[in-house]
Protein backbone atom coordinates (compact mmCIF):
# COMPACT_ATOMS: atom_id res chain seq x y z
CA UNK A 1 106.26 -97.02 5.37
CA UNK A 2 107.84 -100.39 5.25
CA UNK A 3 109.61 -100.03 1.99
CA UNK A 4 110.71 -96.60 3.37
CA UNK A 5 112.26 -97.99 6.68
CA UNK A 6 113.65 -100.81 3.81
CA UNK A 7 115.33 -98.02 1.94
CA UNK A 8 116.73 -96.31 4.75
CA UNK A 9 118.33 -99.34 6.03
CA UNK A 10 119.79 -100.36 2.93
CA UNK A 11 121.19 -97.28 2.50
CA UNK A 12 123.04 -97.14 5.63
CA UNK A 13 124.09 -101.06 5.16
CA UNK A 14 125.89 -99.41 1.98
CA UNK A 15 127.10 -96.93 3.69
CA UNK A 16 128.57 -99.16 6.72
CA UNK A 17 129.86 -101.68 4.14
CA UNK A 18 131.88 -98.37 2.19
CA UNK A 19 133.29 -97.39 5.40
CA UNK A 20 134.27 -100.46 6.50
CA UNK A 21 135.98 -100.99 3.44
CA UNK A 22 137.58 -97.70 3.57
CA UNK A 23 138.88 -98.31 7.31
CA UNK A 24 140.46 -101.82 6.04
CA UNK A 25 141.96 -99.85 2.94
CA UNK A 26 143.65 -97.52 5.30
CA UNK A 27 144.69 -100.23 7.87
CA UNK A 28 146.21 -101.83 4.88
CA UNK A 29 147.87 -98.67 3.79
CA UNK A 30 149.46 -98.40 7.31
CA UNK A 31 150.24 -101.92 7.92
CA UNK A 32 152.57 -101.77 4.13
CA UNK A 33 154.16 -98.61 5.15
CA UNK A 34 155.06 -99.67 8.68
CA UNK A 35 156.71 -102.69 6.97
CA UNK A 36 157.83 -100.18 4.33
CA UNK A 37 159.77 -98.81 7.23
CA UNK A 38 161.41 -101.28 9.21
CA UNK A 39 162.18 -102.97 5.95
CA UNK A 40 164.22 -99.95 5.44
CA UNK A 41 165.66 -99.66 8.83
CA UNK A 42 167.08 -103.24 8.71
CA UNK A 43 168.63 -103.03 4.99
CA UNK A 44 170.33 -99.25 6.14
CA UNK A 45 171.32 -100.80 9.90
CA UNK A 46 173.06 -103.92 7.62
CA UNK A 47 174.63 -101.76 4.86
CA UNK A 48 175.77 -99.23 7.73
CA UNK A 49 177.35 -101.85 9.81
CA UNK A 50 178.87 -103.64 7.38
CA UNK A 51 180.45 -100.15 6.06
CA UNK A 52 182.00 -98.90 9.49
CA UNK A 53 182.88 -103.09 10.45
CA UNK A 54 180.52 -103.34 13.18
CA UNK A 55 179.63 -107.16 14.79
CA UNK A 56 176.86 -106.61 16.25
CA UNK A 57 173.98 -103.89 17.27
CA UNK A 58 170.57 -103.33 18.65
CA UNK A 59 167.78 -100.24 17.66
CA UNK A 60 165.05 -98.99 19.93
CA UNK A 61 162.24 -96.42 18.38
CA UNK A 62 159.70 -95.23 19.81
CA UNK A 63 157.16 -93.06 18.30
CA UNK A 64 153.79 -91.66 20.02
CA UNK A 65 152.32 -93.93 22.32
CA UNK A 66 154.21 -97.08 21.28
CA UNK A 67 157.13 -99.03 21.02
CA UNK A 68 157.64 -98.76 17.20
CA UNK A 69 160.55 -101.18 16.88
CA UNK A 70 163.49 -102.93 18.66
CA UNK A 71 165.50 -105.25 16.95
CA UNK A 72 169.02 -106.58 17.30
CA UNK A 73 171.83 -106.65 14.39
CA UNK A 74 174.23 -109.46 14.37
CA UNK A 75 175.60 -112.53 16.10
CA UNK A 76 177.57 -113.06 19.71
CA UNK A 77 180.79 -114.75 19.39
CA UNK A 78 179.33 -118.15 19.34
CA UNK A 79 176.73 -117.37 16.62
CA UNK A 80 174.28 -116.48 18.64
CA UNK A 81 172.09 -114.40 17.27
CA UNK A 82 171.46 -110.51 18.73
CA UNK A 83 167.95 -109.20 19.53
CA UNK A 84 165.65 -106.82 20.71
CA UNK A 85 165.99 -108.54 23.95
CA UNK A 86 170.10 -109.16 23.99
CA UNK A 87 171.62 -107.06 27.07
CA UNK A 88 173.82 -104.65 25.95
CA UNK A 89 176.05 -101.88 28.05
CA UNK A 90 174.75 -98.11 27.25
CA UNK A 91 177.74 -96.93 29.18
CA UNK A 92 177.08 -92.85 30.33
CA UNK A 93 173.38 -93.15 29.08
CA UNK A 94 173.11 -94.60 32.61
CA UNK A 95 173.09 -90.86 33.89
CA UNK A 96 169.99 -89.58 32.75
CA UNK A 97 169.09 -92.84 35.25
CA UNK A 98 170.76 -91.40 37.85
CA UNK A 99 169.49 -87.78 37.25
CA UNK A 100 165.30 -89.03 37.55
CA UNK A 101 166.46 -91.33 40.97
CA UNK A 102 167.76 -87.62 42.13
CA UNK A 103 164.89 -85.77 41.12
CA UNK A 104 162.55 -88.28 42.53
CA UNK A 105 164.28 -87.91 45.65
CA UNK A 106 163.86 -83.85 45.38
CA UNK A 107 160.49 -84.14 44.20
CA UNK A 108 159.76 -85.83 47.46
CA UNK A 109 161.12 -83.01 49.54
CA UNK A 110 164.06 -85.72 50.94
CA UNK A 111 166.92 -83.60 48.56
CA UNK A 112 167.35 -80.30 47.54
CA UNK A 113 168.73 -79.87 44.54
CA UNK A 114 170.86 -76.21 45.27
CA UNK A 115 171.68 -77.71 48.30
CA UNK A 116 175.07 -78.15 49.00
CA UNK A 117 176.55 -81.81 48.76
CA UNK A 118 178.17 -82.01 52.02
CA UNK A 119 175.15 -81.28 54.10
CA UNK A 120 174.24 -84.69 53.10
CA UNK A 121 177.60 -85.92 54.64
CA UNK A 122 178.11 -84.59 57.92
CA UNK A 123 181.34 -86.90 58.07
CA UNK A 124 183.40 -85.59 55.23
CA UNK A 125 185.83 -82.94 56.44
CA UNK A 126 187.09 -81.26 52.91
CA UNK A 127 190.53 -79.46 53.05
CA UNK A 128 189.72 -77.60 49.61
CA UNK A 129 186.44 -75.04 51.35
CA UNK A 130 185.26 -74.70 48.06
CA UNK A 131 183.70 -78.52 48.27
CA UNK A 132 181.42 -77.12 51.10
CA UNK A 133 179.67 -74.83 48.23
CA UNK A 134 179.10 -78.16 45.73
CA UNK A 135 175.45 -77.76 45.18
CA UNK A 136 173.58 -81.25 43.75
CA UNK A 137 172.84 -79.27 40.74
CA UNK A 138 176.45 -78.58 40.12
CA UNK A 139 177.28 -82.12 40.16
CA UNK A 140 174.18 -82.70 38.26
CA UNK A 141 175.26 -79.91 35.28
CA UNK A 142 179.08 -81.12 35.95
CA UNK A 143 180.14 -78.02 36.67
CA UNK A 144 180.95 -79.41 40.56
CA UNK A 145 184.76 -77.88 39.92
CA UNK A 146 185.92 -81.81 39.75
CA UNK A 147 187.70 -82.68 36.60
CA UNK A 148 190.17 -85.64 35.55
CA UNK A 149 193.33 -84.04 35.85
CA UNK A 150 192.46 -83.08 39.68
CA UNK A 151 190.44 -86.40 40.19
CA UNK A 152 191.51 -88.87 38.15
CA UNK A 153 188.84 -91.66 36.48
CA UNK A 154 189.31 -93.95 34.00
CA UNK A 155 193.31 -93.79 34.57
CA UNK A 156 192.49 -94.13 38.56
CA UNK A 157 194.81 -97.06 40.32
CA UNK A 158 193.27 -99.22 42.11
CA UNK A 159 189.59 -98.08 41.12
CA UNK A 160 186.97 -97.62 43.47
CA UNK A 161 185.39 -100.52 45.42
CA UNK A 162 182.27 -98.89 46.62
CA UNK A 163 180.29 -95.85 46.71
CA UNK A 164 181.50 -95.07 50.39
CA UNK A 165 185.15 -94.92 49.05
CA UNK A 166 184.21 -92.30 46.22
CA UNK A 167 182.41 -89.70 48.34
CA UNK A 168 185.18 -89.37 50.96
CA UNK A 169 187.60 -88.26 48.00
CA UNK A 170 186.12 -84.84 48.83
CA UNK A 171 188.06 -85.08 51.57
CA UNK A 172 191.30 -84.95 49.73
CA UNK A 173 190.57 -83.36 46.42
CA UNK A 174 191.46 -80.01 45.33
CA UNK A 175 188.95 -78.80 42.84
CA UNK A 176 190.46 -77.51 39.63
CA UNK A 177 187.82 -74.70 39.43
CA UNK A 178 185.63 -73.23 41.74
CA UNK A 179 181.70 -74.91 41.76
CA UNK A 180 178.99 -73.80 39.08
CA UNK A 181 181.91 -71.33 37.12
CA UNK A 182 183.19 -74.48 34.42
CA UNK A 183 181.94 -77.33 32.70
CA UNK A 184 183.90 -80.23 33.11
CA UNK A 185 182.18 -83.58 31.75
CA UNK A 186 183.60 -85.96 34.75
CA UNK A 187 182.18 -89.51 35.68
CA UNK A 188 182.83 -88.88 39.24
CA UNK A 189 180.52 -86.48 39.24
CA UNK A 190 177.63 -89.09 38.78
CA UNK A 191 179.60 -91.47 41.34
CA UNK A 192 178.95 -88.94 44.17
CA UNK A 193 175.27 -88.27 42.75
CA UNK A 194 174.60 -92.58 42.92
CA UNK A 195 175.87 -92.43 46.96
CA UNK A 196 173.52 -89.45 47.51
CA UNK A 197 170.91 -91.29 46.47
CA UNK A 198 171.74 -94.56 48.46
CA UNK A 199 172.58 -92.48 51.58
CA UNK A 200 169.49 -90.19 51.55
CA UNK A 201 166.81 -93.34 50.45
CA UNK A 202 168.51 -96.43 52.93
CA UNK A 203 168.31 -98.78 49.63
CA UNK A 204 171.44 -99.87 47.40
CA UNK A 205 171.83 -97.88 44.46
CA UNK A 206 171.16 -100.94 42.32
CA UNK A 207 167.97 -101.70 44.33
CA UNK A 208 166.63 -98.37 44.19
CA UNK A 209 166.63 -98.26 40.50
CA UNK A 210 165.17 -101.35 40.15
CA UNK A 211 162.39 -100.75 42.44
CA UNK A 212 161.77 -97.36 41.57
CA UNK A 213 162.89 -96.76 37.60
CA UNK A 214 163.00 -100.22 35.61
CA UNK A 215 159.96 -101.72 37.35
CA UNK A 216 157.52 -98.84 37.29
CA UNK A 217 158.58 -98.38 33.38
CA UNK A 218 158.32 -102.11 32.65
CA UNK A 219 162.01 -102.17 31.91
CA UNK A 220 162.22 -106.19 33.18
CA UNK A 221 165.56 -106.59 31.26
CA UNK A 222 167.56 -103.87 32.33
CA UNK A 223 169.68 -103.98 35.46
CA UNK A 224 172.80 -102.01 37.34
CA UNK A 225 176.07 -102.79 37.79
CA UNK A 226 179.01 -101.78 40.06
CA UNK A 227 181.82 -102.62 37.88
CA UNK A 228 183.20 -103.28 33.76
CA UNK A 229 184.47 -107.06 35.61
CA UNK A 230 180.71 -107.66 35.64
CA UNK A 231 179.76 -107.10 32.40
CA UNK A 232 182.97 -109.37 31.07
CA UNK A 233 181.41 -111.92 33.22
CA UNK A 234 178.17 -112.27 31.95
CA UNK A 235 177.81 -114.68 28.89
CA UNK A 236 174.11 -113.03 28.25
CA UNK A 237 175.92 -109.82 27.20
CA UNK A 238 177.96 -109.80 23.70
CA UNK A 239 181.85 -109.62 23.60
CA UNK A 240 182.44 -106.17 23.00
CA UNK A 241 184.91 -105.17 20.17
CA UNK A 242 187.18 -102.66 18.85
CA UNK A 243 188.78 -102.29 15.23
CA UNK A 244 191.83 -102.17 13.47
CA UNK A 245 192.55 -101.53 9.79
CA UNK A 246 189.10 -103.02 9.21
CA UNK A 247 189.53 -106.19 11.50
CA UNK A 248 187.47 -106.47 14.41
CA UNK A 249 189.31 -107.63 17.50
CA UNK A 250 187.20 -108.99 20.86
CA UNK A 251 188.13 -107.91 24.33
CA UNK A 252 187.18 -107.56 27.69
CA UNK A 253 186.46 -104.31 28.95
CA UNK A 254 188.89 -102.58 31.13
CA UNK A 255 188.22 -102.70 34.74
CA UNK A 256 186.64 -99.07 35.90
CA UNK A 257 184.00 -98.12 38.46
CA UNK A 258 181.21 -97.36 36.78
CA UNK A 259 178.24 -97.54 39.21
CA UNK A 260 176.11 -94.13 39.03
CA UNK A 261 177.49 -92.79 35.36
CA UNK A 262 177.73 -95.74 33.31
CA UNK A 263 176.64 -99.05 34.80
CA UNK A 264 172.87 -99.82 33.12
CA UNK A 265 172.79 -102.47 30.90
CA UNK A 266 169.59 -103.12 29.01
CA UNK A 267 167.98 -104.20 26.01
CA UNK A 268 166.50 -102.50 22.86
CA UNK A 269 162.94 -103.23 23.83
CA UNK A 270 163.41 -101.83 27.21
CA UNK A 271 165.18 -98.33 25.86
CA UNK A 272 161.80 -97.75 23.58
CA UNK A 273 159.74 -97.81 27.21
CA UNK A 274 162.75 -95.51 28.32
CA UNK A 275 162.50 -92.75 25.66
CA UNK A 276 158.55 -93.38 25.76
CA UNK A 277 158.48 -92.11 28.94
CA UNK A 278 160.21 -89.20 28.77
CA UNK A 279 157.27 -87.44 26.51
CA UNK A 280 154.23 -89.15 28.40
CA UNK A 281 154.10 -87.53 31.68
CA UNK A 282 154.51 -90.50 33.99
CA UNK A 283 158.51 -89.75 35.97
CA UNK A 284 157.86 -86.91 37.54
CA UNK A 285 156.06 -83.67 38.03
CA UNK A 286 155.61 -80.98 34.99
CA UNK A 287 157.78 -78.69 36.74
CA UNK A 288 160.81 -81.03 37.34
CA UNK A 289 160.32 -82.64 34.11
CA UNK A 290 160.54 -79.24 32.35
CA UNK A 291 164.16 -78.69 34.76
CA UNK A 292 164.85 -82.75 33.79
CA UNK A 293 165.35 -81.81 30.12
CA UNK A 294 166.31 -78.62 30.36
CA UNK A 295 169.55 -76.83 29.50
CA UNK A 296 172.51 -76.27 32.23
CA UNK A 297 173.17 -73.01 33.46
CA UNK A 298 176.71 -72.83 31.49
CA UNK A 299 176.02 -75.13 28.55
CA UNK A 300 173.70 -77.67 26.68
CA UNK A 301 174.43 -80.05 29.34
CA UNK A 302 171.72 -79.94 32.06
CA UNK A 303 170.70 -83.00 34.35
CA UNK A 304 171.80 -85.88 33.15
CA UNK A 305 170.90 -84.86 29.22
CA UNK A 306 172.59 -82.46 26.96
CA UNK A 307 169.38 -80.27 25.48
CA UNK A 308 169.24 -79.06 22.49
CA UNK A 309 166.89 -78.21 19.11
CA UNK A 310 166.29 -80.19 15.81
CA UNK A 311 166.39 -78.41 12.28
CA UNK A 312 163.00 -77.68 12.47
CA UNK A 313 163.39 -76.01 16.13
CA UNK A 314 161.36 -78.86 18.14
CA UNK A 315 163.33 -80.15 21.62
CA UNK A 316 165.70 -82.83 21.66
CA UNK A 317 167.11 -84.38 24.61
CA UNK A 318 170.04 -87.00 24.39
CA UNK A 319 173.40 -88.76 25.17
CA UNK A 320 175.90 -90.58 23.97
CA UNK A 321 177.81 -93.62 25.90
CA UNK A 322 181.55 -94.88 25.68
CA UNK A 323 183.13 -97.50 26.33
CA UNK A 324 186.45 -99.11 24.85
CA UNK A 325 184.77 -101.69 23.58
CA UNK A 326 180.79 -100.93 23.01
CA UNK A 327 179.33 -97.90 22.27
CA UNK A 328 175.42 -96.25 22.84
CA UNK A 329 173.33 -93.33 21.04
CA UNK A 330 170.06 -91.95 22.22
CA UNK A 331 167.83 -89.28 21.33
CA UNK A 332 164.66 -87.95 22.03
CA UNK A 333 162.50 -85.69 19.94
CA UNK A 334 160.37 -84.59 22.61
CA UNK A 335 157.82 -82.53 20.58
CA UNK A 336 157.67 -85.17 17.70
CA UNK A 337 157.11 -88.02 20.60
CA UNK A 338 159.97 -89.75 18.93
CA UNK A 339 162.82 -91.52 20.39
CA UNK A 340 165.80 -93.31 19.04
CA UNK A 341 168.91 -95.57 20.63
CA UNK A 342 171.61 -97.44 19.09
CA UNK A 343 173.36 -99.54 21.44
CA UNK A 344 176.80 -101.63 19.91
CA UNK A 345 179.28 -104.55 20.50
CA UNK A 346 181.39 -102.36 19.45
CA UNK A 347 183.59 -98.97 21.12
CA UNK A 348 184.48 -95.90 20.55
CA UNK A 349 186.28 -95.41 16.45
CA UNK A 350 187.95 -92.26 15.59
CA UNK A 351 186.46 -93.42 11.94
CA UNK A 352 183.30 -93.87 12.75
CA UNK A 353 180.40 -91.16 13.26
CA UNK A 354 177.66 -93.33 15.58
CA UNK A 355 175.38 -90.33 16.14
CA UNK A 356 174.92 -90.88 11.99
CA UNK A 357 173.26 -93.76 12.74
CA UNK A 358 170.58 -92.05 14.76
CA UNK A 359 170.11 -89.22 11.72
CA UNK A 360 169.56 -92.53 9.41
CA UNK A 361 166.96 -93.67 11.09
CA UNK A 362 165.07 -90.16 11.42
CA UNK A 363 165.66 -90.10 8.04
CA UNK A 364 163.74 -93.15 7.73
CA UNK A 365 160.69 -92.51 10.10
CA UNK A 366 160.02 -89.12 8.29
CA UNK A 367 160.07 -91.02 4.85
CA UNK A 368 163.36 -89.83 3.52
CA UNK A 369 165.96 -91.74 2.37
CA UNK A 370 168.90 -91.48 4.72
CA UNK A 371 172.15 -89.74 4.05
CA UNK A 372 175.14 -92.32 2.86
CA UNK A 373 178.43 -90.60 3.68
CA UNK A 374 181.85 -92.38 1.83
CA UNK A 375 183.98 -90.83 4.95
CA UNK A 376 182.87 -94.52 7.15
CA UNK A 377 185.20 -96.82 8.70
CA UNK A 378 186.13 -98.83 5.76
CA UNK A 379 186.93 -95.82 3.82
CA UNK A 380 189.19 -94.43 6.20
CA UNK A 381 190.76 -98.05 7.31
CA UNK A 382 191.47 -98.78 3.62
CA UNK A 383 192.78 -95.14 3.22
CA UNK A 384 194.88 -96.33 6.33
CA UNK A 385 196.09 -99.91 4.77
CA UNK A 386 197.36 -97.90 1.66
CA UNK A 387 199.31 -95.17 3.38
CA UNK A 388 200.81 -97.90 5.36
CA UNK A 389 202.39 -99.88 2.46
CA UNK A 390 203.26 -96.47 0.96
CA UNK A 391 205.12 -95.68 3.79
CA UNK A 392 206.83 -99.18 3.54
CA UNK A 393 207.12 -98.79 0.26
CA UNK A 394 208.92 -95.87 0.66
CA UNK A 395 211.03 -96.27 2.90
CA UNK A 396 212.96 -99.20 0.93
CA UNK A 397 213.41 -96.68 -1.46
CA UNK A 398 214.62 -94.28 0.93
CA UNK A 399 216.86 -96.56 2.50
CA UNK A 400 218.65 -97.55 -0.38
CA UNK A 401 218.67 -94.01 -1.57
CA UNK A 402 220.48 -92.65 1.25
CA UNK A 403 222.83 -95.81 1.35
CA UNK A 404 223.82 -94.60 -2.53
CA UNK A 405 224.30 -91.00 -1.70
CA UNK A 406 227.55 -89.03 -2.54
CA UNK A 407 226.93 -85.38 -1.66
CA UNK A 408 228.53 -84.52 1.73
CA UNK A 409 226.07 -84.27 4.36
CA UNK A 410 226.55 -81.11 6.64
CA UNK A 411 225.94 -81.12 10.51
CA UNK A 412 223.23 -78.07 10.04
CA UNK A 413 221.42 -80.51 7.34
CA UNK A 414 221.60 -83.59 9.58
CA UNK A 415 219.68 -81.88 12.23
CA UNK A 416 216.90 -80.78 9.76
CA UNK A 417 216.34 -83.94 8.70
CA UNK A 418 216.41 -85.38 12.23
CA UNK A 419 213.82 -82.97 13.52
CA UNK A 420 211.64 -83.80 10.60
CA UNK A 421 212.04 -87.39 10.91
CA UNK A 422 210.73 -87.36 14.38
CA UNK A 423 207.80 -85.74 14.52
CA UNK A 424 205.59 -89.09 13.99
CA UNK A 425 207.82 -90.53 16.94
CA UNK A 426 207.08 -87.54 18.66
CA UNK A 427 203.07 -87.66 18.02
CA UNK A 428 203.42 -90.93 19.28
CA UNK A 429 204.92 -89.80 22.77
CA UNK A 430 202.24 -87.12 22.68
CA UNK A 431 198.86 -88.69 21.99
CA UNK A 432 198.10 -89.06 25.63
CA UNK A 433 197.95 -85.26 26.33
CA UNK A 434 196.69 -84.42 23.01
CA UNK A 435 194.04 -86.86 23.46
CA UNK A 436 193.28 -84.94 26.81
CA UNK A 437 193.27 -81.51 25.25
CA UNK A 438 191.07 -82.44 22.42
CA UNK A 439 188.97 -84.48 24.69
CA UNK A 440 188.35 -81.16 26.70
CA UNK A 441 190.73 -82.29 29.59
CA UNK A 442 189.19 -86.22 30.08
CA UNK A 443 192.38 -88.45 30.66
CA UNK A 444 192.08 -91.31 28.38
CA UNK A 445 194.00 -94.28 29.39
CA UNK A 446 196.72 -96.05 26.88
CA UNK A 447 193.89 -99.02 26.24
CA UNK A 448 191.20 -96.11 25.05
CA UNK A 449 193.76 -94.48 22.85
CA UNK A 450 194.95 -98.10 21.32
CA UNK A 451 191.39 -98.98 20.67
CA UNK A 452 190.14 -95.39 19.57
CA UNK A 453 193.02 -95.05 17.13
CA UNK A 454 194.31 -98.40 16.44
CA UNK A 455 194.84 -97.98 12.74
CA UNK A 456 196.52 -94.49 13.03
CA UNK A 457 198.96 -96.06 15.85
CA UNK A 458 200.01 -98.33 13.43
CA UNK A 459 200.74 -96.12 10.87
CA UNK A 460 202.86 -93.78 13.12
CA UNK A 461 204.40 -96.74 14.53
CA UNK A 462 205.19 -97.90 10.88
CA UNK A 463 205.75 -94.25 9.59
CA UNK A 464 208.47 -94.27 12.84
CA UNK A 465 210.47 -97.26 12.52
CA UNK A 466 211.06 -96.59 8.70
CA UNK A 467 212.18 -92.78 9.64
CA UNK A 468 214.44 -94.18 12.79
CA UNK A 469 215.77 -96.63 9.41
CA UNK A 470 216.30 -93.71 7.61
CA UNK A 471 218.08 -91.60 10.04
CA UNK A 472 221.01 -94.76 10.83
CA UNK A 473 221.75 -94.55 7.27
CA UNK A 474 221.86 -90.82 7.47
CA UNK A 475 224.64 -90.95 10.88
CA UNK A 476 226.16 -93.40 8.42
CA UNK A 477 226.40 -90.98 5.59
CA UNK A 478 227.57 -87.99 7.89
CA UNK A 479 230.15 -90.17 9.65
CA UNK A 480 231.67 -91.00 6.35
CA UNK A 481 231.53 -87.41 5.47
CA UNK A 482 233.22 -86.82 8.27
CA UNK A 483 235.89 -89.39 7.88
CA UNK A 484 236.61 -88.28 4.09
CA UNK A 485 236.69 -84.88 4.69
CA UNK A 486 239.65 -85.76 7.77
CA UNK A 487 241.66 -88.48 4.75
CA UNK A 488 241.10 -85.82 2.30
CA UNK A 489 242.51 -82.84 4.62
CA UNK A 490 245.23 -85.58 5.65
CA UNK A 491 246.43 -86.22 1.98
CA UNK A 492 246.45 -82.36 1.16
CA UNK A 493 248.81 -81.84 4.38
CA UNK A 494 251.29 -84.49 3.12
C-alpha cells in the first residue's frame, strides 16, 4: 500500500514539476514577446520622428486590463529628457472630458441632455429665437447652429476671460444654421458645455474634473487649464514646435481660450488609465456609455468622440487635438480593449500624417510590421528645398532672358503673362479663406496658417518675388516696344 501511495505521489511530483516548467516556459515566451514589442515600438516611434522632424513625443497603450506601455520620445529644450510622466497638451482630446462631466451630470438626473441650453440660464435674453431650441446634445454633436464665421474662435479679439463671458454670447449671436440641421466642428461649442457644468454642479470647471474624472481614474498628473498663457508658463511642459523646410522652430503658443474643448494637459501614463476606462465599465451607466461612444445624429461625430469601425468591423472611438505648436492622437478599439495616444511637442504639419502614427503602433500590437510611407515630412520638405532653388534658379534665367529679348511685346500678351505671373501672389492673398473652405468653414488665424504651411509660404513667397522680378523686366520690354514703335513711326513720317 505504501509503495502504491509512493508511486502515486511521485507521479504527481512529475507531473507538478512538468507543469511548472511549462507555466515558466510560457511566462518566458510572453515576457520576450512583450519586450519583442515595445522594442519595436521605440525603434518605429525613433525612425518615425526622425522622418517627419519631430523633437519630442510621448505613447500611451493600453490593452485589456492594463496599462501596456507609456513612454516619452525625446528631450525638452534644455536636454531634459521626455517621459511617460512629462505633461504634455492633448488640445481638443479635452472634450471627450467634458462630454463624461456632462453625462455624469445627466446620469444624475441634475441635466437633461435634449434639454434646451437656455433653461439652464434663465438670464440670457437671445435676440436670434433659434438659441432658445439649443438642446445640450446639439452642442454636444456640434450641430448647436454656432460656427466660426458667425462666432468667431481662434481669430476672436480680445479672447474670452471666463466662462461667464462665453455663455452670454448667446445673447448676441446669430446662428449660421438652425440647431441639430448642420455639423459645424466649433470650440465654442464645448466652452458653453464647460459653464453648464460649473453652473449646474456649484464647483469650478477645473475642480470638478479633478474631483470627479482624474482622481476617480487615478489620473494624478493630469490637470485643466483656462488658457494657452498657462501652458507657455509652465517649465514642466515641453516647448512646443512647428517646422519649416525640415528645421524645427520653438514657440509659444498663441493666446486662445481653451477651457472646456482643449485645456487638459496630461501625461502618457495617465492617457493609458483614460482609454482603459472607456472599455471597463467604471464612468458611467451601460446605457449612457453605449450614447457616450455612439455616433451623432448627422455624422460620425457624437459626444465628445467621432465613432467609427476598424477593418475588421470592431468599434473605434477617437479624436484628434491641434494646436499650433503640439499636436495629440487617440484611439480606442473598444471591442479589442485596446487603446492608443500620441501626444507631441510638436503642431499641426500639412506634411505630416499623425493619425499614421497610431496605425504603426496597431500594426505593432497585432504582430505586423508597420506600414513605412516615403510621402513624410522630410520627403515633402526636401521636395520643398529643391523647388525653391529651382524657382531661384530660374528666375535668373528668366530675368536675364527677358532683359535680352527683341520680339515686340504686344499689350494683349503683356496681360497674359501678368495674369499668369500672379496667381502664386494671388494664392498667397487667398490662403486664409481657402484654408477656411477646406477646413469646413474653421477660421484659422495667420499664425496657424504660417506654422501649418511654413515651407509652402516660402515657396510662394519665393515663387512671387521672382515673378513680380520678371514682370518689371517685362513693363521694361513693352515700354521700349512702345517707344520704338513711336521713333520708328517718327522716322517713316519724315
Amino acid at each position: 500500500m505504501m509503495n502504491m501511495l509512493q508511486r502515486i505521489g511521485l507521479a504527481l511530483s512529475c507531473l507538478l514539476l512538468l507543469v511548472s516548467a511549462w507555466a515558466k516556459s510560457v511566462s518566458a515566451v510572453d515576457v520576450r514577446d512583450r519586450a519583442e514589442i515595445l522594442r519595436n515600438i521605440d525603434e518605429y516611434m525613433s525612425r518615425s520622428m526622425k522622418a517627419n522632424h519631430i523633437q519630442g513625443a510621448s505613447v500611451a497603450i493600453s490593452a485589456g486590463d492594463e496599462v501596456f506601455y507609456a513612454k516619452g520620445y525625446g528631450t525638452f529644450a534644455d536636454g531634459r529628457k521626455i517621459t511617460g510622466d512629462t505633461p504634455l497638451p492633448i488640445a481638443s482630446l479635452s472634450k471627450s472630458f467634458t462630454a463624461l462631466a456632462v453625462l455624469q451630470l445627466a446620469e444624475q438626473g441634475r441635466i437633461g441632455l435634449d434639454a434646451a441650453y437656455a433653461s439652464y440660464f434663465p438670464e440670457l435674453s437671445p435676440r436670434d429665437p433659434r438659441v432658445r431650441v439649443m438642446t445640450i446634445r446639439h452642442l454636444l454633436n456640434q450641430t448647436s447652429g454656432l460656427n466660426d464665421t458667425v462666432n468667431p474662435d481662434m481669430t476672436r479679439a480680445p479672447q474670452f476671460q471666463t466662462l461667464q463671458e462665453a455663455t452670454r454670447l448667446l445673447n448676441d449671436v446669430q446662428l449660421a444654421h438652425d440647431p441639430g440641421t448642420s455639423y459645424s466642428y466649433h470650440n465654442p461649442n464645448y466652452v458653453l458645455l464647460a459653464s453648464l457644468v460649473e453652473s449646474v454642479s456649484g464647483e469650478r470647471f477645473t475642480d470638478y474634473l479633478q474631483r470627479h474624472v482624474f482622481v476617480p481614474l487615478g489620473m494624478s498628473h493630469t490637470y485643466s487649464v483656462s488658457t494657452t498663457q498657462q501652458i507657455d508658463e509652465n517649465k514642466a511642459i515641453p516647448q512646443g514646435h512647428y517646422t519649416i523646410l525640415g528645421r524645427p522652430v520653438g514657440h509659444s503658443e498663441p493666446l486662445w481660450f481653451v477651457e472646456g474643448p482643449a485645456g487638459i494637459v496630461s501625461t502618457a501614463e495617465d492617457m493609458a488609465r483614460w482609454m482603459l476606462a472607456q472599455y471597463s465599465g467604471r464612468l458611467l451607466s451601460p446605457e449612457l456609455m453605449n450614447d457616450y461612444h455612439a455616433a451623432g445624429a448627422t455624422g460620425p461625430y457624437g459626444i465628445g468622440w467621432l465613432a467609427g469601425q476598424d477593418e475588421s468591423g470592431g468599434r473605434t472611438i477617437s479624436h484628434s487635438g491641434i494646436f499650433w505648436t503640439y499636436k495629440a492622437e487617440e484611439r480606442v478599439y473598444l471591442d479589442e480593449r485596446l487603446g492608443i495616444a500620441v501626444q507631441f511637442s510638436t503642431g499641426l504639419n500639412a506634411f505630416v500624417n499623425y493619425s499614421a502614427f497610431l496605425d504603426g503602433l496597431k500594426a505593432i500590437m497585432e504582430g505586423k510590421k508597420p506600414e513605412a510611407s516615403m510621402l513624410n515630412g522630410r520627403t515633402m520638405e526636401t521636395i520643398i528645398l529643391a523647388l525653391i532653388l529651382a524657382t531661384l534658379v530660374w528666375g535668373v534665367y528668366g530675368y536675364f532672358r527677358i532683359r535680352r529679348r527683341n520680339k515686340r511685346l504686344t499689350f494683349r500678351r503683356l496681360l497674359r503673362i501678368t495674369a499668369g505671373r500672379l496667381i502664386p501672389l494671388l494664392l498667397l492673398l487667398f490662403l486664409s479663406p481657402l484654408m477656411t473652405l477646406i477646413g469646413g468653414g474653421r477660421v484659422v488665424p495667420w499664425f496657424g496658417i504660417w506654422t501649418t504651411l511654413s515651407s509652402p509660404i516660402l515657396w510662394l513667397a519665393v515663387w512671387s518675388l521672382v515673378n513680380m522680378v520678371h514682370l518689371a523686366c517685362y513693363f521694361t520690354v513693352y515700354v521700349r516696344t512702345i517707344k520704338n514703335g513711336h521713333s520708328g513711326a517718327s522716322r517713316r513720317f519724315l
